[in-house]
Structure formats: structure tokens, C-alpha cells
C-alpha atoms as a PDB file:
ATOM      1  CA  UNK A   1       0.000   0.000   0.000  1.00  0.00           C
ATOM      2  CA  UNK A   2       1.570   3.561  -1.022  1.00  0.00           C
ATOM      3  CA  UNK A   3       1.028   5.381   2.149  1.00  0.00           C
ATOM      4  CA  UNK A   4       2.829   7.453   4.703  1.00  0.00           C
ATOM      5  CA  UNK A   5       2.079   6.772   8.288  1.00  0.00           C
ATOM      6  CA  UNK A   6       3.306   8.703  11.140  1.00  0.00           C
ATOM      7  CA  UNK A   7       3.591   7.548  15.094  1.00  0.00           C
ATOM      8  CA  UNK A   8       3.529  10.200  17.329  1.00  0.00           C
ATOM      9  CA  UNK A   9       4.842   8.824  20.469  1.00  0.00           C
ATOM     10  CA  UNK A  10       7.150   5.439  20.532  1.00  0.00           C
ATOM     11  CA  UNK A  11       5.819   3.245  24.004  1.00  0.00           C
ATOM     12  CA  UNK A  12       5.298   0.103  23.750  1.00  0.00           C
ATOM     13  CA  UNK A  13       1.573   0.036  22.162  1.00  0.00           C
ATOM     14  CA  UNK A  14       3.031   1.686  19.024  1.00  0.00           C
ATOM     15  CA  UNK A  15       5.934  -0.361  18.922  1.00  0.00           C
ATOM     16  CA  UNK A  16       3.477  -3.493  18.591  1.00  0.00           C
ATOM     17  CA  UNK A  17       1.623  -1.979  15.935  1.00  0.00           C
ATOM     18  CA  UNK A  18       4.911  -1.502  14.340  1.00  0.00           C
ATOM     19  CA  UNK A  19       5.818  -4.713  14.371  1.00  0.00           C
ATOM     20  CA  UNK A  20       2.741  -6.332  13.245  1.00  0.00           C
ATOM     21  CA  UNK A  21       2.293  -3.611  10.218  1.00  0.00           C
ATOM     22  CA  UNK A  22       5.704  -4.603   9.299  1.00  0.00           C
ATOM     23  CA  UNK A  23       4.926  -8.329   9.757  1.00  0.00           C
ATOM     24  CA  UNK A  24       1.893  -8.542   7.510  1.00  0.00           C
ATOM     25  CA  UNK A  25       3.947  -6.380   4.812  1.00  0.00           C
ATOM     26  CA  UNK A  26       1.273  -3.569   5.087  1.00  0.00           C
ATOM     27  CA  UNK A  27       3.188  -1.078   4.203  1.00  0.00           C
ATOM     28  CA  UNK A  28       6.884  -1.216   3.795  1.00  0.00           C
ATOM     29  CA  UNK A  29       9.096   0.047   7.065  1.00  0.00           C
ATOM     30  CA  UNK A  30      10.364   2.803   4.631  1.00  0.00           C
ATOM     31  CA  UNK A  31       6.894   4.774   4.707  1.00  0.00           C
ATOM     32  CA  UNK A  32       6.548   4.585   8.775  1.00  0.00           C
ATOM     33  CA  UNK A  33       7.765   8.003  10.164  1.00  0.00           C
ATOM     34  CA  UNK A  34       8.194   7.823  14.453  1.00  0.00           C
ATOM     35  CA  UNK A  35       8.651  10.658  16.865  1.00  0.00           C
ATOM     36  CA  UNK A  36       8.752  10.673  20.734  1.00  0.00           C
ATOM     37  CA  UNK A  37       8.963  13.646  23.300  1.00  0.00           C
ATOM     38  CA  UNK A  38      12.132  12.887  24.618  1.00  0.00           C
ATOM     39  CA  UNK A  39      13.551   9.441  24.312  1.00  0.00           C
ATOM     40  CA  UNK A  40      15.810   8.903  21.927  1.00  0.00           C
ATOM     41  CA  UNK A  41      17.058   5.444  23.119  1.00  0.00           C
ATOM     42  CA  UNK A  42      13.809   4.154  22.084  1.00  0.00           C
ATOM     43  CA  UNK A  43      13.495   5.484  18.969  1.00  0.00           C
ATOM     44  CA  UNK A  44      17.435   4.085  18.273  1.00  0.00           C
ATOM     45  CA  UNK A  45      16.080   0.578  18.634  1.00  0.00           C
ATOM     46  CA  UNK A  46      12.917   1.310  16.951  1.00  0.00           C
ATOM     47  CA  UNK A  47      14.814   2.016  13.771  1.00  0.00           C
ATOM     48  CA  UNK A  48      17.463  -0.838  14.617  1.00  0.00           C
ATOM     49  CA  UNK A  49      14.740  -3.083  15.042  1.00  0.00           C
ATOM     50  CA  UNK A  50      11.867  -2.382  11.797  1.00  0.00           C
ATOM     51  CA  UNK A  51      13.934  -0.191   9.925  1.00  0.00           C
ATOM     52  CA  UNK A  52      11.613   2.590  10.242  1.00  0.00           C
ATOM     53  CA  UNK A  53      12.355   6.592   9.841  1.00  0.00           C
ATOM     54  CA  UNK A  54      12.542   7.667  13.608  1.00  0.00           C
ATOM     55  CA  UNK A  55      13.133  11.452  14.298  1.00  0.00           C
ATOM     56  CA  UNK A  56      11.960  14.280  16.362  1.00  0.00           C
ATOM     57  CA  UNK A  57      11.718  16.238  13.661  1.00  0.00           C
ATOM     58  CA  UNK A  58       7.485  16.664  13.954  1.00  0.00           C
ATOM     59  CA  UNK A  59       6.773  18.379  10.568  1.00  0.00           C
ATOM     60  CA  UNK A  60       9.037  16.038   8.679  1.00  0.00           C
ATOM     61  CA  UNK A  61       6.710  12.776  10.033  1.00  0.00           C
ATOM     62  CA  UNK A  62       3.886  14.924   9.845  1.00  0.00           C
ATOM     63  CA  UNK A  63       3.690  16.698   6.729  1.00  0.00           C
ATOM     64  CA  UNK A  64       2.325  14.115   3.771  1.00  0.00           C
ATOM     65  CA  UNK A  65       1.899  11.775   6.116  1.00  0.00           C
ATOM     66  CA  UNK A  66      -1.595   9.950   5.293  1.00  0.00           C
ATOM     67  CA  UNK A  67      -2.526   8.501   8.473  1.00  0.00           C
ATOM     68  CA  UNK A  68      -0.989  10.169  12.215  1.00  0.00           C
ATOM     69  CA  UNK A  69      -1.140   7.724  14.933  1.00  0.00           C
ATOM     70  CA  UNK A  70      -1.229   9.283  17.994  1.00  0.00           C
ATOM     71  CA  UNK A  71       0.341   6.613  20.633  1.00  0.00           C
ATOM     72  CA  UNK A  72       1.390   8.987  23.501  1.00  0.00           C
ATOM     73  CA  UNK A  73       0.590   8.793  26.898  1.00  0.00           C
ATOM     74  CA  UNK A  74      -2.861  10.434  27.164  1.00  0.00           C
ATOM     75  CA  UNK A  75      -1.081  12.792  29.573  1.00  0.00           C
ATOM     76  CA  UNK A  76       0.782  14.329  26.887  1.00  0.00           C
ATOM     77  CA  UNK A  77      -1.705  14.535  24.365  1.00  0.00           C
ATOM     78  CA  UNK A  78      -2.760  18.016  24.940  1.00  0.00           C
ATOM     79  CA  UNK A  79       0.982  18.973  24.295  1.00  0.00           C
ATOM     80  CA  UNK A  80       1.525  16.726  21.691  1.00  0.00           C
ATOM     81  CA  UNK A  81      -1.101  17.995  19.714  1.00  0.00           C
ATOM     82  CA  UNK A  82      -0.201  20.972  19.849  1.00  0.00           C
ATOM     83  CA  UNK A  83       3.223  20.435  18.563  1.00  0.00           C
ATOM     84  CA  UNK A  84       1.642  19.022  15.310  1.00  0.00           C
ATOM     85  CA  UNK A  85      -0.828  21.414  14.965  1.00  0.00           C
ATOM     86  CA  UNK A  86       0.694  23.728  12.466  1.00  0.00           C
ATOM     87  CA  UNK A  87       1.894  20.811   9.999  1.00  0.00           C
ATOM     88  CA  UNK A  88      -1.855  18.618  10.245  1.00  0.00           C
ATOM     89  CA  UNK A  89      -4.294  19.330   7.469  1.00  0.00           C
ATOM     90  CA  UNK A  90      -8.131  17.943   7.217  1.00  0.00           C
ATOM     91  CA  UNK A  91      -7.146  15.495   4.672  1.00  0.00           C
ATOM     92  CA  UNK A  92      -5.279  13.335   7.009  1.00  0.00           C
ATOM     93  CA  UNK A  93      -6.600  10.549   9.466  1.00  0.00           C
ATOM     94  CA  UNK A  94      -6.245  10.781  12.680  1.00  0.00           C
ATOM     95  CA  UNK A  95      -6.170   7.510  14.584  1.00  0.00           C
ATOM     96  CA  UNK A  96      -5.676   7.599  18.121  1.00  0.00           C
ATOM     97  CA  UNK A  97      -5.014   4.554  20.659  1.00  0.00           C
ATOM     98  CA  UNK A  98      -5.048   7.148  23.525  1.00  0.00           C
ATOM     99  CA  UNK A  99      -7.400   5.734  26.753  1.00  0.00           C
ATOM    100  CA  UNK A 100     -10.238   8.080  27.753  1.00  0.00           C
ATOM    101  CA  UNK A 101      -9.134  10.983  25.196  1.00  0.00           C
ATOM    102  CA  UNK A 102     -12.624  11.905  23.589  1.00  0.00           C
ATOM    103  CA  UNK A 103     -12.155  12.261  19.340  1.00  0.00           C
ATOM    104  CA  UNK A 104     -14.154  15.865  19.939  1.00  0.00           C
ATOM    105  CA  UNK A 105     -10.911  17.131  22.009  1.00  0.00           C
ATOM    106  CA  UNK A 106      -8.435  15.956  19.428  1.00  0.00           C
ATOM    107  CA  UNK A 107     -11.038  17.578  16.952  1.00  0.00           C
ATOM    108  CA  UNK A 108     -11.264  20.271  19.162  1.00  0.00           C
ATOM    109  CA  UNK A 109      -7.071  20.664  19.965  1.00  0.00           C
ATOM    110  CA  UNK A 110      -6.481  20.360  16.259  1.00  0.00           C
ATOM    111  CA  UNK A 111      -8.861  22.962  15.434  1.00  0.00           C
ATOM    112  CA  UNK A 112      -9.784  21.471  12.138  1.00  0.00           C
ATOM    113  CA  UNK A 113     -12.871  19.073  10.610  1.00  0.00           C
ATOM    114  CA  UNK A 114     -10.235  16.113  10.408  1.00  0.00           C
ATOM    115  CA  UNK A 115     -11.498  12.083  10.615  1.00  0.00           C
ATOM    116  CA  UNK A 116     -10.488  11.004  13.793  1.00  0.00           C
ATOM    117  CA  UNK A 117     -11.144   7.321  14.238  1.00  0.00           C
ATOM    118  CA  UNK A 118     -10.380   5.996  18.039  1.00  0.00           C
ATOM    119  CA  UNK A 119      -9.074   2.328  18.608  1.00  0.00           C
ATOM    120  CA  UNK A 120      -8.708   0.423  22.045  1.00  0.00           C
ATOM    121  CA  UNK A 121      -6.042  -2.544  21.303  1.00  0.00           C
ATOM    122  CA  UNK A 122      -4.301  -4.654  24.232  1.00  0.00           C
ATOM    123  CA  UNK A 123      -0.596  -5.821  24.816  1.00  0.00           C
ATOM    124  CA  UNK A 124      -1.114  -9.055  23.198  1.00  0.00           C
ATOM    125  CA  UNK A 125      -0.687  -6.888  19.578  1.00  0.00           C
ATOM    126  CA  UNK A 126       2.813  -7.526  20.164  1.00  0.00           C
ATOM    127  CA  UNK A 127       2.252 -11.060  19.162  1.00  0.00           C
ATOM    128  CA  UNK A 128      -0.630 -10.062  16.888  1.00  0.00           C
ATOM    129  CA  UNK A 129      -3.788 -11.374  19.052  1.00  0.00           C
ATOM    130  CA  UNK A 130      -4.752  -7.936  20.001  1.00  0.00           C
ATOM    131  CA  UNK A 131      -8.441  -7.852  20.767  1.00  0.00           C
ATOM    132  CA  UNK A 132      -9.410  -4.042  19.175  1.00  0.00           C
ATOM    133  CA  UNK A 133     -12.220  -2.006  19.222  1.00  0.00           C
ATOM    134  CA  UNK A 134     -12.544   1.143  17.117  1.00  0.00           C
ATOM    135  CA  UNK A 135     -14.991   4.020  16.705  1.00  0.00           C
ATOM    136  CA  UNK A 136     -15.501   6.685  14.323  1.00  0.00           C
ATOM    137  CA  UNK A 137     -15.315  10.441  15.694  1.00  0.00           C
ATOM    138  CA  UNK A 138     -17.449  13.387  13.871  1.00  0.00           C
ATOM    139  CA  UNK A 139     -15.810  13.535  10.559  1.00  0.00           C
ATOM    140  CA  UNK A 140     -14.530   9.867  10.022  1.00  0.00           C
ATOM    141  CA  UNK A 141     -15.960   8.292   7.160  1.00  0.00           C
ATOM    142  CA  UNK A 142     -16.199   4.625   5.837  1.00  0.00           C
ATOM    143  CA  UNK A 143     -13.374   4.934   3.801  1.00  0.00           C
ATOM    144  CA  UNK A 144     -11.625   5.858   6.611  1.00  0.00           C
ATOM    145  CA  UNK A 145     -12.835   2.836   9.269  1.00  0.00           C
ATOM    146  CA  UNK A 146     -11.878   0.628   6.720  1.00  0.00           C
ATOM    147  CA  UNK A 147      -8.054   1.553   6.571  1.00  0.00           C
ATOM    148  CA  UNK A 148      -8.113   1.468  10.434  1.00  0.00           C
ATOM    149  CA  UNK A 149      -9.847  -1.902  10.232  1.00  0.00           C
ATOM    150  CA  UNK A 150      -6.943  -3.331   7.835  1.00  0.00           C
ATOM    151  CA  UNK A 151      -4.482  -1.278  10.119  1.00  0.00           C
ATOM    152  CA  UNK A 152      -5.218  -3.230  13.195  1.00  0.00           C
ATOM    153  CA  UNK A 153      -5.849  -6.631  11.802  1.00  0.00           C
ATOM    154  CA  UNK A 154      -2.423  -6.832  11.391  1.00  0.00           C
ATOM    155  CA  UNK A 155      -1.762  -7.417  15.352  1.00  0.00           C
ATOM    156  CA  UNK A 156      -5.239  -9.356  15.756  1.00  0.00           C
ATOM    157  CA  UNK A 157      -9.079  -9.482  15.488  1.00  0.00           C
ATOM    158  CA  UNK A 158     -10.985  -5.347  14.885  1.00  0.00           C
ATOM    159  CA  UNK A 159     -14.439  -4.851  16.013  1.00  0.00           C
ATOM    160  CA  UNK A 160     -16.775  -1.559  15.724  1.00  0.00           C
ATOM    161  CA  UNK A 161     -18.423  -0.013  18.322  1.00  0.00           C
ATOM    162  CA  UNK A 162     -20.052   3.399  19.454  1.00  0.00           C
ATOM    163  CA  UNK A 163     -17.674   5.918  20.778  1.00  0.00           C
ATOM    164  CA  UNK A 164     -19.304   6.117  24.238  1.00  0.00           C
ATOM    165  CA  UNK A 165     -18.566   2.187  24.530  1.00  0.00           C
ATOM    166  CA  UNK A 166     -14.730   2.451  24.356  1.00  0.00           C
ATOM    167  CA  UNK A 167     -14.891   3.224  28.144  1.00  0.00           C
ATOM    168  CA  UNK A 168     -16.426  -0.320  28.823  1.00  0.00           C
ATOM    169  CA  UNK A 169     -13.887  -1.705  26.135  1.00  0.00           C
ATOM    170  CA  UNK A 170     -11.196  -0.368  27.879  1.00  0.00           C
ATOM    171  CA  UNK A 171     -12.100  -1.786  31.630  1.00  0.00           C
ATOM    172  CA  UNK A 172     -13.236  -5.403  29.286  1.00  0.00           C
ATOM    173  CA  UNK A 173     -10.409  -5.838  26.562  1.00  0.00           C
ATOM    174  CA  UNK A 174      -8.307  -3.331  27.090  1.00  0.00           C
ATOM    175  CA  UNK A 175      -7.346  -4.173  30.710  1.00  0.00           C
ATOM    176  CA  UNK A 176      -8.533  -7.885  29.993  1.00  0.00           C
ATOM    177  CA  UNK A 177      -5.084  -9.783  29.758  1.00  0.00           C
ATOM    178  CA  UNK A 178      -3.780  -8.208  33.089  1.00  0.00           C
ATOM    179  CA  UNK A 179      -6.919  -9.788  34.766  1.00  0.00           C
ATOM    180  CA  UNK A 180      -5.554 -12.946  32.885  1.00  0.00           C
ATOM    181  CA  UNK A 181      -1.977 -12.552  34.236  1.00  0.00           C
ATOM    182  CA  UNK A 182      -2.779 -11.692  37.557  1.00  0.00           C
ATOM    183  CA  UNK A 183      -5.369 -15.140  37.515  1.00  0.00           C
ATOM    184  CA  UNK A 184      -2.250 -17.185  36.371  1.00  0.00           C
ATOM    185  CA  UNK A 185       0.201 -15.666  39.181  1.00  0.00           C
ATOM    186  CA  UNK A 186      -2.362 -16.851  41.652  1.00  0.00           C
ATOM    187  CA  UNK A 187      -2.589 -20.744  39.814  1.00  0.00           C
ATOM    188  CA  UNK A 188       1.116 -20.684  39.788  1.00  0.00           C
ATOM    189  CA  UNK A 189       1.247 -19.820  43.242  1.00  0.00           C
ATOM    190  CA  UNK A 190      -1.156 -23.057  43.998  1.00  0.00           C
ATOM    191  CA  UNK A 191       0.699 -25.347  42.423  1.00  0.00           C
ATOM    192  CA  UNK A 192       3.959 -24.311  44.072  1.00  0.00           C
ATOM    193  CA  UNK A 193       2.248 -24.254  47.714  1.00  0.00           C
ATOM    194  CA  UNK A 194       1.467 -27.996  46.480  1.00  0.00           C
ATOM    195  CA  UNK A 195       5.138 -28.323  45.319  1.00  0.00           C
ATOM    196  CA  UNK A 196       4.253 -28.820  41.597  1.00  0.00           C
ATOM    197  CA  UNK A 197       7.667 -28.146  39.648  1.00  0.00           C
ATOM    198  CA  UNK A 198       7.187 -24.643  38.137  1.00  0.00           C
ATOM    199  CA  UNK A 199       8.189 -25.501  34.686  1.00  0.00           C
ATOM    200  CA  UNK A 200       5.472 -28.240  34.820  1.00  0.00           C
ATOM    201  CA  UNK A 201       2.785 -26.096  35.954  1.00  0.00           C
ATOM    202  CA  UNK A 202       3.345 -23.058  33.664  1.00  0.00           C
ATOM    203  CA  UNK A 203       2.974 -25.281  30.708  1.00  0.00           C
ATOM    204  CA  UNK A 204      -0.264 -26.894  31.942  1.00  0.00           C
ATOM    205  CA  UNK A 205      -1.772 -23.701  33.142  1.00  0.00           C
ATOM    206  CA  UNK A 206      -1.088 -22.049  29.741  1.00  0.00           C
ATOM    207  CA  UNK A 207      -2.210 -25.175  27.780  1.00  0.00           C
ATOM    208  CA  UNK A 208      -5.769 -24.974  30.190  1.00  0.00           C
ATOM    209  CA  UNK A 209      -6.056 -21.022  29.446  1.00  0.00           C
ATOM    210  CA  UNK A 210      -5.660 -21.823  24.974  1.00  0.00           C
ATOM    211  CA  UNK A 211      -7.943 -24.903  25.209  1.00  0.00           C
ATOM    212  CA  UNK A 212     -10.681 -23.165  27.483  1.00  0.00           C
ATOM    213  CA  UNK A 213     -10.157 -20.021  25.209  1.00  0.00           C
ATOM    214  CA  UNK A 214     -10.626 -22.447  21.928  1.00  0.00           C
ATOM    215  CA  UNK A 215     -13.241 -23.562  23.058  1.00  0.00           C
ATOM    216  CA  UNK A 216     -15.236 -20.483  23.654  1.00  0.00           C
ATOM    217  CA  UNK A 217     -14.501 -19.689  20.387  1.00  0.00           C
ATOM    218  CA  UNK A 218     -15.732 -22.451  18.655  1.00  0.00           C
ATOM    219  CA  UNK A 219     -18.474 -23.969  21.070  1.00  0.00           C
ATOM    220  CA  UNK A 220     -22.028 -22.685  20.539  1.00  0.00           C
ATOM    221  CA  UNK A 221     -22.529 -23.044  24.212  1.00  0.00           C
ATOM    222  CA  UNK A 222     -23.241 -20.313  26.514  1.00  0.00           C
ATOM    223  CA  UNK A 223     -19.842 -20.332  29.166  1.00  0.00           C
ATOM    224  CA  UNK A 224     -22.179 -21.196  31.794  1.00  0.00           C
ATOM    225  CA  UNK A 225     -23.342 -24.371  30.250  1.00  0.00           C
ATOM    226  CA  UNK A 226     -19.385 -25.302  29.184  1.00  0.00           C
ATOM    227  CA  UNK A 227     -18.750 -24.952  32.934  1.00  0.00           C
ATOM    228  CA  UNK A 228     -21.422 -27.373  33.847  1.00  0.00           C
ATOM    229  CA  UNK A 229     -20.734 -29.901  31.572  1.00  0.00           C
ATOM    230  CA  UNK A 230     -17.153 -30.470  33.686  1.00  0.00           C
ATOM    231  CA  UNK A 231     -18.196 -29.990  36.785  1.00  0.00           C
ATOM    232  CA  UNK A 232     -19.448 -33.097  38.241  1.00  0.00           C
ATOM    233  CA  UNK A 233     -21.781 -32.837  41.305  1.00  0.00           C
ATOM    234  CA  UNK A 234     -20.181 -33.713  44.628  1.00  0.00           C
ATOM    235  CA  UNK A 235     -16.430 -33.631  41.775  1.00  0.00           C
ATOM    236  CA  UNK A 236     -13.479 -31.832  41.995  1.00  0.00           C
ATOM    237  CA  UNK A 237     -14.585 -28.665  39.977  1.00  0.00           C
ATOM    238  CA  UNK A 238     -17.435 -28.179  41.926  1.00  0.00           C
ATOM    239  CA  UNK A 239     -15.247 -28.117  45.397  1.00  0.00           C
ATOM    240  CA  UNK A 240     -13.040 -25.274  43.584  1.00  0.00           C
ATOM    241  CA  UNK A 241     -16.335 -23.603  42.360  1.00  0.00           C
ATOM    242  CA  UNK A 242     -17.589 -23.713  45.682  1.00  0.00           C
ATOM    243  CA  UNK A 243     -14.544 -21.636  46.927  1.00  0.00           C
ATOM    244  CA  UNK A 244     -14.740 -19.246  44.307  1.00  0.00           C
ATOM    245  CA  UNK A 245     -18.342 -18.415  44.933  1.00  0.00           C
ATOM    246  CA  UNK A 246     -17.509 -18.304  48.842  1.00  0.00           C
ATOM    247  CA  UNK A 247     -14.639 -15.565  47.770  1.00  0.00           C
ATOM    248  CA  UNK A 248     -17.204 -14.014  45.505  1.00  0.00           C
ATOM    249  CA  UNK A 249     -15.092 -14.349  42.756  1.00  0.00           C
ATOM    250  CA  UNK A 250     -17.245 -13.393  39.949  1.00  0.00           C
ATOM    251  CA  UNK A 251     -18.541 -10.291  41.397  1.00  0.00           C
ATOM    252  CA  UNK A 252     -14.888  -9.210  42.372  1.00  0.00           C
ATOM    253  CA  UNK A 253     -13.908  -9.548  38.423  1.00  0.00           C
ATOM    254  CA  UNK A 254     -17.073  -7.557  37.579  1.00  0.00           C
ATOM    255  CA  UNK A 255     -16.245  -4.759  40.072  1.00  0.00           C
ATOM    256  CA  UNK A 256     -13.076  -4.747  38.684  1.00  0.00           C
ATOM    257  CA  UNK A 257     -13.867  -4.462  35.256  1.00  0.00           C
ATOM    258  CA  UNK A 258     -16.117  -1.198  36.090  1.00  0.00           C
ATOM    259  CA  UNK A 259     -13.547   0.277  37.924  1.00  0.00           C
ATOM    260  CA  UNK A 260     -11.320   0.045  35.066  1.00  0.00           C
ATOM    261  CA  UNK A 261     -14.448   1.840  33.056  1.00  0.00           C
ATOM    262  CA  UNK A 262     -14.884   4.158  35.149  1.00  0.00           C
ATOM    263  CA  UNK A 263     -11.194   5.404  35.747  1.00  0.00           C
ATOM    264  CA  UNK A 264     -10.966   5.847  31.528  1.00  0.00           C
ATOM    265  CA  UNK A 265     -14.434   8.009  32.313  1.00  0.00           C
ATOM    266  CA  UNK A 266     -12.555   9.941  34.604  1.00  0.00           C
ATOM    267  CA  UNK A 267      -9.450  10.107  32.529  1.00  0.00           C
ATOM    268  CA  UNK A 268     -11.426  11.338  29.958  1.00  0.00           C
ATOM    269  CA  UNK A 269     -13.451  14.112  32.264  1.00  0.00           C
ATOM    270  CA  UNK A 270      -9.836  15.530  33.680  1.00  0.00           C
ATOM    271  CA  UNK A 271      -8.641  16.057  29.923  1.00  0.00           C
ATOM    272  CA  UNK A 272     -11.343  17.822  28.518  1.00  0.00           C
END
């Protein structure tokens, strides 16, 4: 594809959507253009690693550039947007991966009609299973969800939703595999209490997670009625069930997941 696209900001997110651009041969690491606010040691291995124009030169990324990814930390944004300000033009698309930054402020902070389509991936982009969700701002068109959409299936599966949803997506997907590591660091902990050799357990814990997750994905059944069909009254599973339920496991999670929600709410309130 004969594009130019420019990263404004280096962390890790945009480092995994370099990689899996560069992966799936989307566009060739000669048309990516990166610039960061101050470090320089990441951009170094940025280039090292893709082969990818890395500078801190902000109108040379900028200008002709036909899509701007904005990848900073959402505290910078404000800053960072202005810094671009005088080399963006309406004819450009504006994707941003920033948490809880509305498409109206970047709309607003740009001071021009430009598309601004908002995505939501997760750290697992970096080995292209990123679960994203993207939304459309004021001016973003069709055309313009469907380059996003082939943008981020290079790093995993893209889904469309309403703008006022990413907050939920966030706390859900966004947050999601954390919930998933912190669930494993508690299994491996189990098994080493019950002096299971670590090496042992880490590879049956992970196989358990990919099977149970295949099977979601392919099984017509509702989870509820997978979980039933293994646990056998008066069984094993239902003893461990039990003690989730007595630990109120399931509401914990879904407390957890609306915190998450309503800290990007919040995030999103503080910036406008």
C-alpha cells in the first residue's frame, strides 16, 4: 500500500503496531515516520529493530503523512497535539489509541474538521492477538474505518463499536489480559504451595487457558453451560467452584472491570 504513516509517540503500544504492520507487509518500514517527546534510546532501537524513519523532527513525520497515529501517553496529548498542529491538514486521518481521550478534544485541539477514528487494542498486539475495538469520531468516514480496520488486523481481530462504549472496552479488553496474568500468578502460586515443579505447571496452566479459550470460540454453548458440563456434582470442579463463589469471585472480576471503566471516564473528564 503507497502510504505514509506517522507515530507520534514510541511506548510500547506503538511499537506493537509496528511490528505487526511490518509483519503482515502492510506497508513497507520505509513509509513509517516515528517521533517521541524525549527518548531517543527508544526510537534508536525502533529504527534498529523495523527499519523505520525515527526522528523528532514533527513536521518532517507529519507533513504528507496519510494517516498520524497518535500513541502517547494520554497525559501528553494536549501537548503533543499541539506540537503538530501547524503541519496537520483535514485530509489526514487521525487515529488515536489514547485511553479516555474523547475524538471531539483531538477535533477540538487540532482545530480542524479532520477524521479522527479511536481504537482500544491490548498488549497481546505484540504477538498479533490484540483484541481491538474502534470508533468513528465526527468527521470519520467509511473509507476511513476501513483503513483502520486493515491497520489493526495486522496485530489481531478489529471490532466496531459506538464511541461512548470504548470506556467499557477499555475496563473489558483493554485491561482484559492483566486480569488474565494476575489469575495465572495466583494458579502458579497453587501449584507451588502444592510443590508442583514450576516448569510443569506453567505449561499446563497455559495449555488450560488456549484450550478453554478455543473452546469459547468455537463452542455454541453459553460459558455457563461449558462450565457445567465439567463440573461433576459432589467432583473436583465443583469443590473449587464452591470456593470461588464463597470468595465471591465473579462479582470481584465484575467490580473490577467497572472500575477500570470508570477510571478511563474519569481520565477522559480531567482532559477535557
Amino acid at each position: 500500500m503507497s502510504v505514509k504513516l506517522a507515530f507520534i509517540g514510541a511506548g510500547s503500544m506503538a511499537e506493537a503496531i509496528i511490528g505487526g504492520i511490518v509483519h503482515k507487509e502492510y506497508v513497507k518500514p520505509e513509509q513509517i515516520y516515528v517521533t517521541n517527546k524525549e527518548n531517543q534510546e527508544t526510537l534508536k532501537n525502533l529504527r534498529n529493530r523495523f527499519g523505520v524513519h525515527c526522528t523528532n523532527n514533527k513536521q518532517e513525520v507529519i507533513e504528507n503523512a496519510d494517516v498520524i497515529i497518535l500513541s502517547m501517553k494520554p497525559k501528553d496529548a494536549i501537548e503533543a497535539l499541539h506540537s503538530i498542529k501547524p503541519y496537520v491538514n483535514a485530509n489526514q486521518l487521525m487515529v488515536s489509541v489514547l485511553a479516555g481521550i474523547s475524538s471531539s478534544l483531538i477535533e477540538r485541539e487540532l482545530d480542524l474538521t479532520v477524521p479522527v477514528v479511536r481504537a482500544i487494542p491490548n498488549t497481546s498486539a505484540a504477538i498479533g492477538f490484540s483484541a481491538t475495538a474502534i470508533a468513528a469520531g465526527k468527521y470519520a468516514k467509511e473509507q476511513h474505518m476501513d483503513v483502520v480496520k486493515t491497520l489493526f488486523r495486522t496485530i489481531g481481530t478489529t471490532t466496531i463499536v459506538e464511541e461512548e462504549d470504548l470506556h467499557t472496552v477499555t475496563g473489558l479488553s483493554g485491561s482484559g489480559p492483566a486480569y488474565i496474568y494476575y489469575l495465572v500468578e495466583a494458579m502458579e502460586h497453587a501449584a507451588r504451595d502444592a510443590g508442583l515443579n514450576p516448569t510443569v505447571s506453567k505449561e499446563l496452566i497455559v495449555q488450560t487457558l488456549v484450550g478453554a479459550a478455543e473452546m469459547l470460540k468455537t463452542s455454541k454453548d453459553h460459558p455457563s453451560v461449558l462450565r457445567k458440563k465439567i463440573t461433576s456434582p459432589g467432583g473436583t470442579t465443583q469443590a473449587g467452584l464452591e470456593t470461588l463463589q464463597k470468595y465471591n469471585y465473579q462479582e470481584a472480576l465484575i467490580e473490577c472491570i467497572k472500575s477500570a471503566r470508570e477510571r478511563s471516564i474519569e481520565l477522559g473528564r480531567l482532559y477535557e
